[in-house]
Protein backbone atom coordinates (compact mmCIF):
# COMPACT_ATOMS: atom_id res chain seq x y z
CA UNK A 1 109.04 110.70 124.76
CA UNK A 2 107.38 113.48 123.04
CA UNK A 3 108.35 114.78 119.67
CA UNK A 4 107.83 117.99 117.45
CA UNK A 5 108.81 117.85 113.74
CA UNK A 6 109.44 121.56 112.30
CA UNK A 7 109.78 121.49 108.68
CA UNK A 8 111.38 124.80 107.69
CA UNK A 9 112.41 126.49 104.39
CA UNK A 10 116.11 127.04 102.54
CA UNK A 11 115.14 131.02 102.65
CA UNK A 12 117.62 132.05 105.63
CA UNK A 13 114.60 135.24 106.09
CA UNK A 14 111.72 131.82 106.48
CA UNK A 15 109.47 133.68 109.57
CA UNK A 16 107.71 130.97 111.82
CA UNK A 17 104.10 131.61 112.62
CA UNK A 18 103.74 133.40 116.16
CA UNK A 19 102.14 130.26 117.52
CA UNK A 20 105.60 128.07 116.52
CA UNK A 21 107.63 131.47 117.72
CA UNK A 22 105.71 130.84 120.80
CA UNK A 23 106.70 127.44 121.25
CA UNK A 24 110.40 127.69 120.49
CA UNK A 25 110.52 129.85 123.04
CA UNK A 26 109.21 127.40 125.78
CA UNK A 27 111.88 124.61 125.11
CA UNK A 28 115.34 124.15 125.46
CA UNK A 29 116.04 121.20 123.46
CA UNK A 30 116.29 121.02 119.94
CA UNK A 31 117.98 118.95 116.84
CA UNK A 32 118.72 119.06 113.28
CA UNK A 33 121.43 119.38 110.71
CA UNK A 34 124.17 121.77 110.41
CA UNK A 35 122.28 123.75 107.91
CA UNK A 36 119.85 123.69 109.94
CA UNK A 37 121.12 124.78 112.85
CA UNK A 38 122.72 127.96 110.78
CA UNK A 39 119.11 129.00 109.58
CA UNK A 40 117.08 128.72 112.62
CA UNK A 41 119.62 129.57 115.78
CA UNK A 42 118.95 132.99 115.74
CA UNK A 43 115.43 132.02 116.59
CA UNK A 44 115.68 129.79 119.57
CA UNK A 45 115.91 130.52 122.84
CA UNK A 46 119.50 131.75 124.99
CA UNK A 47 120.27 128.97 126.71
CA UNK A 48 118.97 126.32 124.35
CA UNK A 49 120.41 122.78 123.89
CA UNK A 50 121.34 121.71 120.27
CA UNK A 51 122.07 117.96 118.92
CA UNK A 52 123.06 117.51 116.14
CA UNK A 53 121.81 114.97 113.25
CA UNK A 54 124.68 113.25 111.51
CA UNK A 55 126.51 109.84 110.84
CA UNK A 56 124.77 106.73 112.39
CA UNK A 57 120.74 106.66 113.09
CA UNK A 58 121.39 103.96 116.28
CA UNK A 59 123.70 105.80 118.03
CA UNK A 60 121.62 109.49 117.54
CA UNK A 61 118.39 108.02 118.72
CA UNK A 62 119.96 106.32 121.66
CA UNK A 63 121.04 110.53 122.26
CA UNK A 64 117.51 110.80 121.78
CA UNK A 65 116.35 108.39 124.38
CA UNK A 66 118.27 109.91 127.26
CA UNK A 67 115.96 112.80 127.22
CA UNK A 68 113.57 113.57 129.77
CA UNK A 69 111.95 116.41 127.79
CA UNK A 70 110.20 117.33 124.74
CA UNK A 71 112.53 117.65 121.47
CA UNK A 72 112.13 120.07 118.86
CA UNK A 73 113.61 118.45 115.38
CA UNK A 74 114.12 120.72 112.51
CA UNK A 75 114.08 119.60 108.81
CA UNK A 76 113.86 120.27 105.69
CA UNK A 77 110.32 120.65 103.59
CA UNK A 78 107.67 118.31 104.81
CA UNK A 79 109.05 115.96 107.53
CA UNK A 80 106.00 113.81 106.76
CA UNK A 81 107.14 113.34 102.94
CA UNK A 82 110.25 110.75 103.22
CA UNK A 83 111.85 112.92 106.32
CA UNK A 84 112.57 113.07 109.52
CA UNK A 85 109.18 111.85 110.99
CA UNK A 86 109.44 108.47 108.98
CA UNK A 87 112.84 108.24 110.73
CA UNK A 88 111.20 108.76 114.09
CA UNK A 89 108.99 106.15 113.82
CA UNK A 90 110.99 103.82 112.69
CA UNK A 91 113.77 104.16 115.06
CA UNK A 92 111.68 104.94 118.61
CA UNK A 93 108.16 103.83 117.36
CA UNK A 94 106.68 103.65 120.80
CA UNK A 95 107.30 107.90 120.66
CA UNK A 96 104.55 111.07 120.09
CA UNK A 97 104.96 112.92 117.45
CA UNK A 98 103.59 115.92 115.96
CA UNK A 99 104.63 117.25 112.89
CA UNK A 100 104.36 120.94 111.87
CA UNK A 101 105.18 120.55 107.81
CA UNK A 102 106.58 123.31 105.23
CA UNK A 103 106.34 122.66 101.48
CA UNK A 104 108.16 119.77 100.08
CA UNK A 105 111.15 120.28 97.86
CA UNK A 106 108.76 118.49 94.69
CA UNK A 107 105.61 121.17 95.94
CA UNK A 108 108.22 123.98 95.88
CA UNK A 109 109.55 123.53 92.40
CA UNK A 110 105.91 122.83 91.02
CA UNK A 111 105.29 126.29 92.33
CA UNK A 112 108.18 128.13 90.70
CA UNK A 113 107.90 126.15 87.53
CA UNK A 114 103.69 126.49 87.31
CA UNK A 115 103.52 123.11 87.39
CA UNK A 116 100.67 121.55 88.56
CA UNK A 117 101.04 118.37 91.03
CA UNK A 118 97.84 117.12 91.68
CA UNK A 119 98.58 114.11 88.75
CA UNK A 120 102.47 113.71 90.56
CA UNK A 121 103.79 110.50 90.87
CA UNK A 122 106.58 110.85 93.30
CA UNK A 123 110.00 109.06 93.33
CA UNK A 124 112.90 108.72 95.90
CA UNK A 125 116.52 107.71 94.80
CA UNK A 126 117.77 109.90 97.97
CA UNK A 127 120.03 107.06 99.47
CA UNK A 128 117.80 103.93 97.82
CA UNK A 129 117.95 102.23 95.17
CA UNK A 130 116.15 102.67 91.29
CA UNK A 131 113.12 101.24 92.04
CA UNK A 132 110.49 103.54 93.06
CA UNK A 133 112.08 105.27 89.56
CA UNK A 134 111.97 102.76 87.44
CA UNK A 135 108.47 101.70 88.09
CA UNK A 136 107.54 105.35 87.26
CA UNK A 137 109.38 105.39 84.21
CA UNK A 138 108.18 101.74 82.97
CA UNK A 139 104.52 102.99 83.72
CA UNK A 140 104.84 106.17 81.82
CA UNK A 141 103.76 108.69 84.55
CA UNK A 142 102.59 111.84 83.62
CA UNK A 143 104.56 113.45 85.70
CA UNK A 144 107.65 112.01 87.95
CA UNK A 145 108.92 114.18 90.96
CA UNK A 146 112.64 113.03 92.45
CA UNK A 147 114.47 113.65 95.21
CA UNK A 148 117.86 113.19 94.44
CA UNK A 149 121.19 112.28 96.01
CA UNK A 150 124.83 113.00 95.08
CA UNK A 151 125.34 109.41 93.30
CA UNK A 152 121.69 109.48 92.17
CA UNK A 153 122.09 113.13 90.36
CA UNK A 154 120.24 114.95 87.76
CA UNK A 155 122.39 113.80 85.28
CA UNK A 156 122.73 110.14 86.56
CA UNK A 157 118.88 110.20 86.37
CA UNK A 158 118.42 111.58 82.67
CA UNK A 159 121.49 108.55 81.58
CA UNK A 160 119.22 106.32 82.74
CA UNK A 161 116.04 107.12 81.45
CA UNK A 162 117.99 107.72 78.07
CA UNK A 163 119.78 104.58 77.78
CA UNK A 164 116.38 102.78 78.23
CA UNK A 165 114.84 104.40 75.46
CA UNK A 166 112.80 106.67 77.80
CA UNK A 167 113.41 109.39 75.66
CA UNK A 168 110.13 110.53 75.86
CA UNK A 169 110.01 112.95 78.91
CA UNK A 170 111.70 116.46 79.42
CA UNK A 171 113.25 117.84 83.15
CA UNK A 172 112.68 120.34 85.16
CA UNK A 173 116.30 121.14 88.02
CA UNK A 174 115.04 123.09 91.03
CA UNK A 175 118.92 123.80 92.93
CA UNK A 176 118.76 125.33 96.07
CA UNK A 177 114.80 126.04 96.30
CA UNK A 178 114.22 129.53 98.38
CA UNK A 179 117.85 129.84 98.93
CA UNK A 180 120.25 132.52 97.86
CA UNK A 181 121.49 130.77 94.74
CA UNK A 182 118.21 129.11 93.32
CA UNK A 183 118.00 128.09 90.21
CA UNK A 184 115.34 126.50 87.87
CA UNK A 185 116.02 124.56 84.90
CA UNK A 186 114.17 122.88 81.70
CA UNK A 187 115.93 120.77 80.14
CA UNK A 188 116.34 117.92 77.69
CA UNK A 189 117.20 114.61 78.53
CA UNK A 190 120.86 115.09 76.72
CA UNK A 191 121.08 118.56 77.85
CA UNK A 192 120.10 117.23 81.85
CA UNK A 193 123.49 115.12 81.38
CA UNK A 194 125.90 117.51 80.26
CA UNK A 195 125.00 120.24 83.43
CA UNK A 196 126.63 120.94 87.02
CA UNK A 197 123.86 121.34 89.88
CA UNK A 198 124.32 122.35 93.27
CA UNK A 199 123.97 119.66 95.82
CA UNK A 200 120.66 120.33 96.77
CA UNK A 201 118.54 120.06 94.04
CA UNK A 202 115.53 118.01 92.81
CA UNK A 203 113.78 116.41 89.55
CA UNK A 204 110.71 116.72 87.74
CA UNK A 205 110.21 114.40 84.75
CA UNK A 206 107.74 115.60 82.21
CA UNK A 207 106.35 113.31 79.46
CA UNK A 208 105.83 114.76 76.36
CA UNK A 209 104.37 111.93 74.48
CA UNK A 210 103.43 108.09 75.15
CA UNK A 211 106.57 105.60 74.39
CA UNK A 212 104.99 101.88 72.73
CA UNK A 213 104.88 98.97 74.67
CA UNK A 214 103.61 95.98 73.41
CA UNK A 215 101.76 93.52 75.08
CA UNK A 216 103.63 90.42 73.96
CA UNK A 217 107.05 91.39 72.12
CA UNK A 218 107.59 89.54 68.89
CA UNK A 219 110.08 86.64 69.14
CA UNK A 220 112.09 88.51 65.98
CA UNK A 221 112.27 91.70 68.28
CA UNK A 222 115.25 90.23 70.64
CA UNK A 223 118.39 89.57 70.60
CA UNK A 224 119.36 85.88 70.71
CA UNK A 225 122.00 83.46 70.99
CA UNK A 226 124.13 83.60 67.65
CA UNK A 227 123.39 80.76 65.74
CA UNK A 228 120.48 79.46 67.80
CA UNK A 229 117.34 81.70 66.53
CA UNK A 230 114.84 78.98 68.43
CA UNK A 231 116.45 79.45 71.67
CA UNK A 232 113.25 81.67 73.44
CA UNK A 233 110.18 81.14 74.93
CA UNK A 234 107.69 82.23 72.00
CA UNK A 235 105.42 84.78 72.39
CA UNK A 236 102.31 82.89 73.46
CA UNK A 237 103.73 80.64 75.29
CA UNK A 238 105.81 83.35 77.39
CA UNK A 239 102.43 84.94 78.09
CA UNK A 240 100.45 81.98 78.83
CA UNK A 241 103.42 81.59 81.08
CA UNK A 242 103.32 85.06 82.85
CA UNK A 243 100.06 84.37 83.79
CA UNK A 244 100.57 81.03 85.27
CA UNK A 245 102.99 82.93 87.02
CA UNK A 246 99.94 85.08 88.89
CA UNK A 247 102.88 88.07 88.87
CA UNK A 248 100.25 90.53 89.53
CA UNK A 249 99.79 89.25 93.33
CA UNK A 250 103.74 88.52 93.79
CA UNK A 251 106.35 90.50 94.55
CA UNK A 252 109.84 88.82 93.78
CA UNK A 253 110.45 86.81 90.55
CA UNK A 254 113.15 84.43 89.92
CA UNK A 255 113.84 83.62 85.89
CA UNK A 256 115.94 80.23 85.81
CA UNK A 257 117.77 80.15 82.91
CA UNK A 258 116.85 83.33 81.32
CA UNK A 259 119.05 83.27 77.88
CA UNK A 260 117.52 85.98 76.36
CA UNK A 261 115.60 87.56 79.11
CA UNK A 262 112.07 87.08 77.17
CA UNK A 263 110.49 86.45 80.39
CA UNK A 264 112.47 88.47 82.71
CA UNK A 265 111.77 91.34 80.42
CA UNK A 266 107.90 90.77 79.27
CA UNK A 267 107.41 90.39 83.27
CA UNK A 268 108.92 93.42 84.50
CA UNK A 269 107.22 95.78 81.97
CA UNK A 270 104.48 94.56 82.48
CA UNK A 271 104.21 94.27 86.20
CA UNK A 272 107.15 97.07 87.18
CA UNK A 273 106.43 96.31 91.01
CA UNK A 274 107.93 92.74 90.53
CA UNK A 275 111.57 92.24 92.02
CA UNK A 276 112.69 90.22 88.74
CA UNK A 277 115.99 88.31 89.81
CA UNK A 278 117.68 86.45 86.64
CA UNK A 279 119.99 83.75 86.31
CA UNK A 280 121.71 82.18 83.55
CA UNK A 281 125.01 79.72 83.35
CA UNK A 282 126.13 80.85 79.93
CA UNK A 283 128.04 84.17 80.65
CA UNK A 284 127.51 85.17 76.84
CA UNK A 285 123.70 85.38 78.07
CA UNK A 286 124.10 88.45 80.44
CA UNK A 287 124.45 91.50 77.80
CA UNK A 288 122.25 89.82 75.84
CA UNK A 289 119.65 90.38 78.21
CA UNK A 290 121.16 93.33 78.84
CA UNK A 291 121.13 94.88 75.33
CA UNK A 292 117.16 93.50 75.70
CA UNK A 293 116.20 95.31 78.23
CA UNK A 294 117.87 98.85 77.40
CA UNK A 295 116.12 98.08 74.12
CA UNK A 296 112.48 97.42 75.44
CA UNK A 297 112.68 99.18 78.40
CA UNK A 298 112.74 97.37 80.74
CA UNK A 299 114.46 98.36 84.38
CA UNK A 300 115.78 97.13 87.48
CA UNK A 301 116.22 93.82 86.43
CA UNK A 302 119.14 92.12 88.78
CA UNK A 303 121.39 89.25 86.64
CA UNK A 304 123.13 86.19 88.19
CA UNK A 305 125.34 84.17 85.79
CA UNK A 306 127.20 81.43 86.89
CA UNK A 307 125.85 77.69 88.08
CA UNK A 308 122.47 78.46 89.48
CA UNK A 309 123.85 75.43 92.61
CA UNK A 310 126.60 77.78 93.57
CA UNK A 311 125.26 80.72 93.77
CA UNK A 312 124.89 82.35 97.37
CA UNK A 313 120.86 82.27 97.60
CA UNK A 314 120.86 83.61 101.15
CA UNK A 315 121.93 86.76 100.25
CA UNK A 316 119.03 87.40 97.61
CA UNK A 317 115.67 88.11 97.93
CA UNK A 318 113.26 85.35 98.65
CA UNK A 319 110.69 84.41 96.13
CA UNK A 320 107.24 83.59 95.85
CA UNK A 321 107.05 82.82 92.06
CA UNK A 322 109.70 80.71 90.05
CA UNK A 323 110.35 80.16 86.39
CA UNK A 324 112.57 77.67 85.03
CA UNK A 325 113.57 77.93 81.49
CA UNK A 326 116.95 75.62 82.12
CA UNK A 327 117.89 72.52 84.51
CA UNK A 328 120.98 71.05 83.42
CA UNK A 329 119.41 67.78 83.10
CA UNK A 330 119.41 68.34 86.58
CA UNK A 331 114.97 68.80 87.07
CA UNK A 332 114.65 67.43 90.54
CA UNK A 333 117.81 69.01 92.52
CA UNK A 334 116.74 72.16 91.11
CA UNK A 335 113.33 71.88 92.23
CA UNK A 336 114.40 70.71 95.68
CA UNK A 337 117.21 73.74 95.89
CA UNK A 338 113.55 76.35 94.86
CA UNK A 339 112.02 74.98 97.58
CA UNK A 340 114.43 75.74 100.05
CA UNK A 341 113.64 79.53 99.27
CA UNK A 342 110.33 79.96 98.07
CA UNK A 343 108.19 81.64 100.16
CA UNK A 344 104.78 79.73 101.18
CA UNK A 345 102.14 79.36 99.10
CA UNK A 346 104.87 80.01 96.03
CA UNK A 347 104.36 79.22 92.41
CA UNK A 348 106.83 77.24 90.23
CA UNK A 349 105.89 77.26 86.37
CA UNK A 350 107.61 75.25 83.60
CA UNK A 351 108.10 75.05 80.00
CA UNK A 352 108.56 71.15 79.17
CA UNK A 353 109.27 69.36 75.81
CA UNK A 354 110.73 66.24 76.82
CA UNK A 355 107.61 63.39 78.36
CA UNK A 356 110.70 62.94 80.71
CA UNK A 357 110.91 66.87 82.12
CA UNK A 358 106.95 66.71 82.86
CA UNK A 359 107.36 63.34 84.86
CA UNK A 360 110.36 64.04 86.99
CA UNK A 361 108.67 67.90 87.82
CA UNK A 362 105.52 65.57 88.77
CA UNK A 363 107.07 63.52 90.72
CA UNK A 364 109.65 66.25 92.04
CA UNK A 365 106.72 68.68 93.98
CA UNK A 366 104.73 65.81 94.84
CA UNK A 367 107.44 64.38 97.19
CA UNK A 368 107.68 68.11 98.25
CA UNK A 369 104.40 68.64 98.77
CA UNK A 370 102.66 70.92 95.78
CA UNK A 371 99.86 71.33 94.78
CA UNK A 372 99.75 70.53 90.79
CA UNK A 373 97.22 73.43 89.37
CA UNK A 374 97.50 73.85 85.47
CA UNK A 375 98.61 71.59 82.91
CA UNK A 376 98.28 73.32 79.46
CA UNK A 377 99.63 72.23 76.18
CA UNK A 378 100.37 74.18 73.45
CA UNK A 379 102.28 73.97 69.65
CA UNK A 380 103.09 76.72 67.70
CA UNK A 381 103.50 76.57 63.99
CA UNK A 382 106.05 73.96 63.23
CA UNK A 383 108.22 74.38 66.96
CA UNK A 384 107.54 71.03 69.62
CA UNK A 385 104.87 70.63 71.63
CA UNK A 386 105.30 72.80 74.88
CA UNK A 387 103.19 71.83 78.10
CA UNK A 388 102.97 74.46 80.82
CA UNK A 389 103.08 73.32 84.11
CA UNK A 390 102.58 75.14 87.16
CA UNK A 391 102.54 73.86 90.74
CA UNK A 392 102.34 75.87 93.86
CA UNK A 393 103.31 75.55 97.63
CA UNK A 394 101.02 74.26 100.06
């Protein structure tokens, strides 16, 4: 089945080129939204057929499939730039399709707001999740451009950057972009909260000066436990950690035992593309970390609390790297329970004091079958001795 991907402008005067005139004219079959269908039906041809895009993608492609001629989709912007034509290909892969692009909303309100984009890092919260945000914000882009959703809104986006200290950047609201009621806005942070924008609308984020980030947060810097000041991975032996950790060639993290969320945090800054996934028994623990992270900046990290042995693993994310910071006295059934999830070729790293912790993980991924790599230990000032072990899947 053959495909053609219009992307068309808000404007309801837009003008095709006389070669996509031409080509409207010579099919009956077209799709898009309801808005779309209001801006371009004076343009298509008498006896034209029209389906239209809403609810469930299954069901609409299966429309799709039934075809026995060439369909004309209409969209918004650049189909090519998280649209329709990623949708195509995802849904009836074995299609053709040819895409005939318009400015994207982002290009559009660069345009009106003489902003240049050739330094844009571009973000999606349109129906996903923080991520491709957060990473953004965490690596201090120049210059973020958002497409937004109702829950994911201008204002939800400014909160957010806000409560994580990213008070550093400035935004620009483009509502309604080349239709009747457009509107651009610049705005502060606090300012971006306290608006009402029109449902379509997009985000730049402009940074007006460089937030710190340490490399290594001092131990003093976090909130702890009350009463237990020594109850964190120290500084050097969190980052001598990390990097047994190899986080910058894995993608999903899972912090044992987190307490304060030292390593949960120090990882995700400083690799933002990690999946961090945290778990800790004490419930106390979780706005701890928590109150950590909004502090240092650190996004997107997901907390567990509760026994780590009834939690519903299936559900999460697999890993392929593994820190444990707490057992229970329970080492081995802990190890065992890991290995059930972690991917091949995973990495499990941990902090031991006790000569018994070291020998049961020995013993533990050697009936398992890992590979022992590093064995490294290390004493800061008047704290115990810490060995760092790390052992990986074969």
């Amino acid at each position: 089945m053959n495909y053609l991907v219009i992307g068309i402008s808000d404007n309801p005067n837009f003008v095709f080129s006389n070669e996509t005139q031409q080509l409207l004219q010579s099919h009956q079959l077209f799709s898009g939204g309801k808005r779309h269908y209001e801006l371009v039906q004076k343009h298509l041809p008498k006896n034209h057929q029209w389906i239209t895009i809403s609810g469930e993608m299954n069901s609409l492609f299966d429309t799709y499939k039934q075809q026995n001629q060439t369909l004309i989709v209409f969209a918004s912007g650049d189909p090519l730039f998280y649209g329709f034509t990623n949708t195509i290909q995802k849904f009836h892969p074995e299609a053709t399709v040819k895409t005939i692009p318009y400015f994207n909303s982002i290009q559009l309100l660069c345009h009106k707001a003489g902003i240049t984009y050739s330094n844009i890092t571009y973000a999606s919260v349109h129906g996903r999740s923080w991520k491709e945000l957060d990473v953004a914000l965490m690596q201090q882009k120049e210059c973020i451009g958002i497409l937004t959703d109702a829950q994911k809104s201008p204002q939800a986006i400014a909160k957010r950057a806000l409560d994580y200290g990213y008070k550093n950047y400035q935004m620009i609201v483009g509502e309604s972009l080349e239709g009747s009621d457009e509107k651009i806005s610049h705005l502060t942070l606090t300012e971006a909260i306290q608006q009402e924008y029109q449902p379509l609308n997009c985000v730049l984020l402009i940074k007006k000066e460089q937030k710190e980030r340490p490399f290594g947060i001092p131990d003093t810097e976090f909130e702890g436990l009350p009463n237990r000041p020594n109850m964190i991975t120290k500084m050097p032996i969190r980052l001598l950690s990390l990097s047994q950790l190899d986080l910058h060639n894995r993608k999903t993290l899972w912090d044992i035992g987190f307490c304060t969320g030292s390593i949960s945090i120090e990882a995700q800054l400083q690799f933002p593309h990690l999946e961090v996934l945290a778990f800790e028994i004490r419930p106390e623990c979780e706005a701890i970390l928590d109150n950590n992270a909004r502090k240092f900046g650190a996004l997107g990290i997901q907390t567990l609390v509760g026994d780590f042995f009834l939690q519903n693993l299936a559900e999460l994310k697999q890993p392929d790297t593994v820190f444990i910071g707490g057992h229970g006295n329970r080492l081995a059934a802990l190890i065992s329970k890991i290995d059930s999830y972690l991917l091949p070729k995973g990495r499990i790293v941990i902090n031991a004091v006790k000569q018994e912790s070291k020998t049961e993980f020995i013993q533990s991924i050697q009936q398992l079958d890992y590979e022992l790599l590093i064995t490294t230990t290390i004493k800061i000032e008047q704290h115990n001795e810490v060995t760092i072990l790390t052992a990986q899947k074969r």
